[in-house]
N, C-alpha and C. Protein backbone atom coordinates (compact mmCIF):
# COMPACT_ATOMS: atom_id res chain seq x y z
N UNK A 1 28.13 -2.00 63.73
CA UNK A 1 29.02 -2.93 64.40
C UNK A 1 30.38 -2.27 64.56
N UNK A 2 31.34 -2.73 65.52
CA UNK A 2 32.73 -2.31 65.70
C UNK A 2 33.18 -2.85 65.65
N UNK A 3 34.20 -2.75 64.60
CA UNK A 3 35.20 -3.65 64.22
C UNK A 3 36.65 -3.20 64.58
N UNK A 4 37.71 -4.17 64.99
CA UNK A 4 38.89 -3.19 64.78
C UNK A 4 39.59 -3.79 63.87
N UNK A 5 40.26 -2.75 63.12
CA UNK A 5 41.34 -3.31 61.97
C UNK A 5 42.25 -2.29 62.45
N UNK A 6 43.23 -3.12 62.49
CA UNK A 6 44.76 -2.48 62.79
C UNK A 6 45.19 -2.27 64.02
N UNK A 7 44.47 -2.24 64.75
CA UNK A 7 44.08 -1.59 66.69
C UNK A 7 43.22 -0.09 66.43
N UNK A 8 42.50 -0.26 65.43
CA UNK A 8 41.65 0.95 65.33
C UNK A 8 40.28 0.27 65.23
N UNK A 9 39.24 1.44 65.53
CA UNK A 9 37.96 0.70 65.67
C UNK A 9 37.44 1.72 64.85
N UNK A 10 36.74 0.55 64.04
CA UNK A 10 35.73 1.44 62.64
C UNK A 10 34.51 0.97 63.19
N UNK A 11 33.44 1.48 62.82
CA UNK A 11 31.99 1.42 62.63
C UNK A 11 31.66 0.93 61.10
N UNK A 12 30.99 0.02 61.19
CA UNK A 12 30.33 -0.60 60.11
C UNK A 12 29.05 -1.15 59.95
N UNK A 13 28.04 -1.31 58.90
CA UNK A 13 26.68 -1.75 58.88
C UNK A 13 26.82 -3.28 59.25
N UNK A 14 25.59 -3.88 59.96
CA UNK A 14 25.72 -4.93 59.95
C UNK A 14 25.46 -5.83 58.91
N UNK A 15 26.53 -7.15 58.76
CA UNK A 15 26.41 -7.82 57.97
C UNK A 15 27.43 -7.60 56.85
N UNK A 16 28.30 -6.67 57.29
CA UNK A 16 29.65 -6.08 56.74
C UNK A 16 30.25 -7.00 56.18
N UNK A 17 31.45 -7.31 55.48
CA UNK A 17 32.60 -7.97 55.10
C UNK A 17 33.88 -7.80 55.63
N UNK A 18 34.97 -8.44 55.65
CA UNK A 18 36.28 -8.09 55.91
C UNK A 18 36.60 -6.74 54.71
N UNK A 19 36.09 -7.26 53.66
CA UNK A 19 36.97 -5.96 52.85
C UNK A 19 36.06 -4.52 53.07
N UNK A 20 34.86 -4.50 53.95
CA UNK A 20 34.13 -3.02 53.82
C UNK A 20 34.66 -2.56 54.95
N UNK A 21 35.16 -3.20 55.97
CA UNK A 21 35.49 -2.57 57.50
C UNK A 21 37.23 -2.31 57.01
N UNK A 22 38.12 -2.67 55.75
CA UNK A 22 39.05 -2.24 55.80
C UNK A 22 39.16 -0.78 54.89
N UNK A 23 37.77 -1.28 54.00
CA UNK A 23 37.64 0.40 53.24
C UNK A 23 37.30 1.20 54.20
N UNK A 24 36.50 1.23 55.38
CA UNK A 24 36.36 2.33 56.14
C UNK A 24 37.25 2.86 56.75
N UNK A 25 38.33 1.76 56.93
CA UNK A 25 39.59 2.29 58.05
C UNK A 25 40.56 2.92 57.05
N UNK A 26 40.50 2.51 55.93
CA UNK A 26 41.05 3.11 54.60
C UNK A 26 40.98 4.94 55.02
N UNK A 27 39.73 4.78 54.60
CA UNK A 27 39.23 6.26 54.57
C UNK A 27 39.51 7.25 55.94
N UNK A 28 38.84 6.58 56.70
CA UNK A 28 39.52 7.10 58.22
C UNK A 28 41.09 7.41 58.29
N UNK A 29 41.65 6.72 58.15
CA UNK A 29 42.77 6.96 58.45
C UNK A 29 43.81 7.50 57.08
N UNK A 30 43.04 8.07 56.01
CA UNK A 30 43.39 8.73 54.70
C UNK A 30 44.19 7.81 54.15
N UNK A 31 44.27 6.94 53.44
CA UNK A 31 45.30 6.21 52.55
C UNK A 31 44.40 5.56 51.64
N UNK A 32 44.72 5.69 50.69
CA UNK A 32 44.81 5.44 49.47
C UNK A 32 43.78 3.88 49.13
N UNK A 33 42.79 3.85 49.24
CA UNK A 33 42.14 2.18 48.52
C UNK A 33 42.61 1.68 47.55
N UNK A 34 43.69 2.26 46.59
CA UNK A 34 43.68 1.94 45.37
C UNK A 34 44.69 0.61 45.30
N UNK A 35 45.37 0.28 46.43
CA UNK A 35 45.64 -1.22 46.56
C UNK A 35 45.04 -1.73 47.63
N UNK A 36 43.79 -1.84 47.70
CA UNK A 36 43.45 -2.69 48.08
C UNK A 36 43.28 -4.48 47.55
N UNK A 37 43.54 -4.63 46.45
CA UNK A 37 43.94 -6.03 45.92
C UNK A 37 45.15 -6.71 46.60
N UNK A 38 46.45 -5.86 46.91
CA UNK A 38 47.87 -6.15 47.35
C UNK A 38 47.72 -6.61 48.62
N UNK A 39 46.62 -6.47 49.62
CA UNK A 39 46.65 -6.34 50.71
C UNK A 39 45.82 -7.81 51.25
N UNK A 40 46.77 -7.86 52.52
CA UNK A 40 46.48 -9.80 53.12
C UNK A 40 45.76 -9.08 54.18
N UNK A 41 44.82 -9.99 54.84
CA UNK A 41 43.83 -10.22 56.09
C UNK A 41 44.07 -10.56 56.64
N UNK A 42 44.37 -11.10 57.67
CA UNK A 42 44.55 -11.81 58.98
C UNK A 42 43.14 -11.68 60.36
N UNK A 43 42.91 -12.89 60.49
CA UNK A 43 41.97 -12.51 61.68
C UNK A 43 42.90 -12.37 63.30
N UNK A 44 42.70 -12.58 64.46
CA UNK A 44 42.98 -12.10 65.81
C UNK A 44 43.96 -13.60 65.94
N UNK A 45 43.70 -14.17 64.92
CA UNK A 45 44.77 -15.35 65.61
C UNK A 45 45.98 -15.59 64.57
N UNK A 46 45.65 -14.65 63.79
CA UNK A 46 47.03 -15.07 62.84
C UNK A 46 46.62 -15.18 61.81
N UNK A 47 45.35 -15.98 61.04
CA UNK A 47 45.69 -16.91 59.92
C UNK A 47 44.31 -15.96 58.92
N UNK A 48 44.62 -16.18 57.90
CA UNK A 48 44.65 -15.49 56.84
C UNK A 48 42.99 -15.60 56.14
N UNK A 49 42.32 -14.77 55.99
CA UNK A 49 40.92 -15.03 55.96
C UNK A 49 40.64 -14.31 54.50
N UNK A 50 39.71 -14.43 53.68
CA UNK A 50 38.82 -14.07 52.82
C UNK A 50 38.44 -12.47 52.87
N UNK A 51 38.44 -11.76 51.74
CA UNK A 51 38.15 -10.40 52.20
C UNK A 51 36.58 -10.41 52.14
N UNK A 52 35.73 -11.44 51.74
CA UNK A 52 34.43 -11.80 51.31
C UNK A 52 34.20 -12.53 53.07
N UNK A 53 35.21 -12.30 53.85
CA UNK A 53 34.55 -12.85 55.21
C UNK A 53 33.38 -12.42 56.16
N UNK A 54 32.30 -13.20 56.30
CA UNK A 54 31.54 -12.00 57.26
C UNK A 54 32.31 -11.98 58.93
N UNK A 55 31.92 -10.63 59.27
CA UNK A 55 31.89 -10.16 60.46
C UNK A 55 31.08 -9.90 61.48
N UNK A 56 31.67 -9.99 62.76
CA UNK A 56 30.05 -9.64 63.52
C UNK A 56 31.08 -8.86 64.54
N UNK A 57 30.07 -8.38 65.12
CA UNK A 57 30.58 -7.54 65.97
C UNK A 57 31.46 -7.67 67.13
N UNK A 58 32.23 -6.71 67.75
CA UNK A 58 34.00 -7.30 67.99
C UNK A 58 34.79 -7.87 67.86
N UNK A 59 34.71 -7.99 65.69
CA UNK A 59 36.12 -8.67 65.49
C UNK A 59 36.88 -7.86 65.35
N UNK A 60 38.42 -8.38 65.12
CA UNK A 60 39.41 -7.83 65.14
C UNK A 60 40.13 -8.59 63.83
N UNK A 61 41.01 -7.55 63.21
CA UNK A 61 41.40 -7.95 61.89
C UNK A 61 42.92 -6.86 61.68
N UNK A 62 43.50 -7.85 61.00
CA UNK A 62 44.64 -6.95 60.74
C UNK A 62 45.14 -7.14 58.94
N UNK A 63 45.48 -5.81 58.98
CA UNK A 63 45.63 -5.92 57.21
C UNK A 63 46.99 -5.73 57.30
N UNK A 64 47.60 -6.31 56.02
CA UNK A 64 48.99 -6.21 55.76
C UNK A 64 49.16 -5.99 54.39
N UNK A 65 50.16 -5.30 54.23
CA UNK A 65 50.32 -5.09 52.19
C UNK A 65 51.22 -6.34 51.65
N UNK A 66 50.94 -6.66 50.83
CA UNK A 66 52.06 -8.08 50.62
C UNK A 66 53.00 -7.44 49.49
N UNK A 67 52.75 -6.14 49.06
CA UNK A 67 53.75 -5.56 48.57
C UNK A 67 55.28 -4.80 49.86
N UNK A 68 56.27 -4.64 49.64
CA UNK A 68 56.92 -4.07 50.86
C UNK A 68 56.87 -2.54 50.87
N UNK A 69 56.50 -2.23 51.86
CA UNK A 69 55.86 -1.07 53.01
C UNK A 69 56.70 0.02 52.45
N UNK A 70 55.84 1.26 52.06
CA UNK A 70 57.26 2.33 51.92
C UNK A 70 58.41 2.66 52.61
N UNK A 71 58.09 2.59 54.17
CA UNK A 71 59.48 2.52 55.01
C UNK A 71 60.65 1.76 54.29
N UNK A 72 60.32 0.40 54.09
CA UNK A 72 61.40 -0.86 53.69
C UNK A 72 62.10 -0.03 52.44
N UNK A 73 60.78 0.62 51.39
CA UNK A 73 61.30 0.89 50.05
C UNK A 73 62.55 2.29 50.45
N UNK A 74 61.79 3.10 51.32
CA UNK A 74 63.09 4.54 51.82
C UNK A 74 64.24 3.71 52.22
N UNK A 75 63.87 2.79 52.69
CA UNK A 75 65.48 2.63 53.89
C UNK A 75 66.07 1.30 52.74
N UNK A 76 65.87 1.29 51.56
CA UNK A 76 66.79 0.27 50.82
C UNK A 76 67.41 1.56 49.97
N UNK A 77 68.73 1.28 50.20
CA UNK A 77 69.75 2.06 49.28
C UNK A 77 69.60 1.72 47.74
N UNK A 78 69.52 2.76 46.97
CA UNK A 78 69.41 2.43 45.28
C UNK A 78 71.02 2.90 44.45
N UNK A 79 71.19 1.64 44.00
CA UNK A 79 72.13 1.70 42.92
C UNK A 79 71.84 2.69 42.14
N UNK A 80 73.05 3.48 41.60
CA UNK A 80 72.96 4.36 40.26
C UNK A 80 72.49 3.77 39.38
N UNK A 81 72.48 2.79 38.85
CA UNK A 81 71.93 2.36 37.50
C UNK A 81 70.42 2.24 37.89
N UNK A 82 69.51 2.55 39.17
CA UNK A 82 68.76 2.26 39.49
C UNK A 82 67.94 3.43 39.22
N UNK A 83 68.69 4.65 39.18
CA UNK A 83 68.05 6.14 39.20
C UNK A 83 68.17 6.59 37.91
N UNK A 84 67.27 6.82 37.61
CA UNK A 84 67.05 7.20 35.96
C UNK A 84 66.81 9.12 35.69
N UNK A 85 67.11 9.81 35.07
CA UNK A 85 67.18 11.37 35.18
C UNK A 85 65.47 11.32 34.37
N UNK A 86 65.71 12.42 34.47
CA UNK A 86 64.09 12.97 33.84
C UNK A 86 63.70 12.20 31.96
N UNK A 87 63.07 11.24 32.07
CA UNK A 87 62.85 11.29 30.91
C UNK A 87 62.72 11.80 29.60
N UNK A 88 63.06 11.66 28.18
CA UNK A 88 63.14 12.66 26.95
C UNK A 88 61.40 12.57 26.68
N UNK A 89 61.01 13.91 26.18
CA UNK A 89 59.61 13.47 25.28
C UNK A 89 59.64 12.63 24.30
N UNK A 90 59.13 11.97 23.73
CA UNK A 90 58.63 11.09 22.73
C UNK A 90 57.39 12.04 22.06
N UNK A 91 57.61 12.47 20.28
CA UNK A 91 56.24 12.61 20.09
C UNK A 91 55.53 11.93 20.16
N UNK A 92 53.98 12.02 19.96
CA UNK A 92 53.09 10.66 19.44
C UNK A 92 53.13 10.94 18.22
N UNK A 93 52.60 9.49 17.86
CA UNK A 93 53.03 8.87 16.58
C UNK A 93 51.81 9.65 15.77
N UNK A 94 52.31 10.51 14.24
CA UNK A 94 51.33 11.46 13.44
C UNK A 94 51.38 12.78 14.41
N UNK A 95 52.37 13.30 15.19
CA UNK A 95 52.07 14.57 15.61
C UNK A 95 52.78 15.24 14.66
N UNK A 96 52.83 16.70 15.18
CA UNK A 96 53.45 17.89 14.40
C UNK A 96 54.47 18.07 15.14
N UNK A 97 55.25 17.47 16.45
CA UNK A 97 55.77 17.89 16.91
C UNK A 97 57.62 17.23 16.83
């Protein structure tokens, strides 16, 4: 089946889910699955769907991070008290060190 997520079109088995057609576009497009929990659904009209949704062929889906986007995080200025220098070691606890 073809799905698009994002304005990209993945290929998927039929009988897919919302969350397997966003792991494929994951992979396709190299980023990271490892938040995939953080991340909202949206179907073609806006409103907010199940990642357990089935699909059929030519839907359209858009994912969003509900965490804010690294762009937002570069382009917010950080306070000095915000920037921390290289951390000290800590032994562990019973070392020799």
């Amino acid at each position: 089946m073809n799905i698009t997520v994002n304005n990209k079109t993945v290929q998927v088995f039929t009988g897919a889910k919302a969350v397997d057609a966003i792991r494929k576009y994951m992979v396709e497009t190299q980023k990271s699955p490892s938040g995939l929990d953080t991340l909202t659904i949206f179907d073609k009209y806006g409103h907010e769907i199940d990642g357990e949704a089935p699909l059929k062929e030519g839907d359209v889906i858009e994912v969003k991070s509900s965490q804010r986007s690294i762009a937002e995080t570069l382009d917010t200025p950080r306070l000095n008290s915000e920037i921390s220098s290289t951390p000290t070691k800590l032994p562990f606890p019973n070392s020799k060190a």
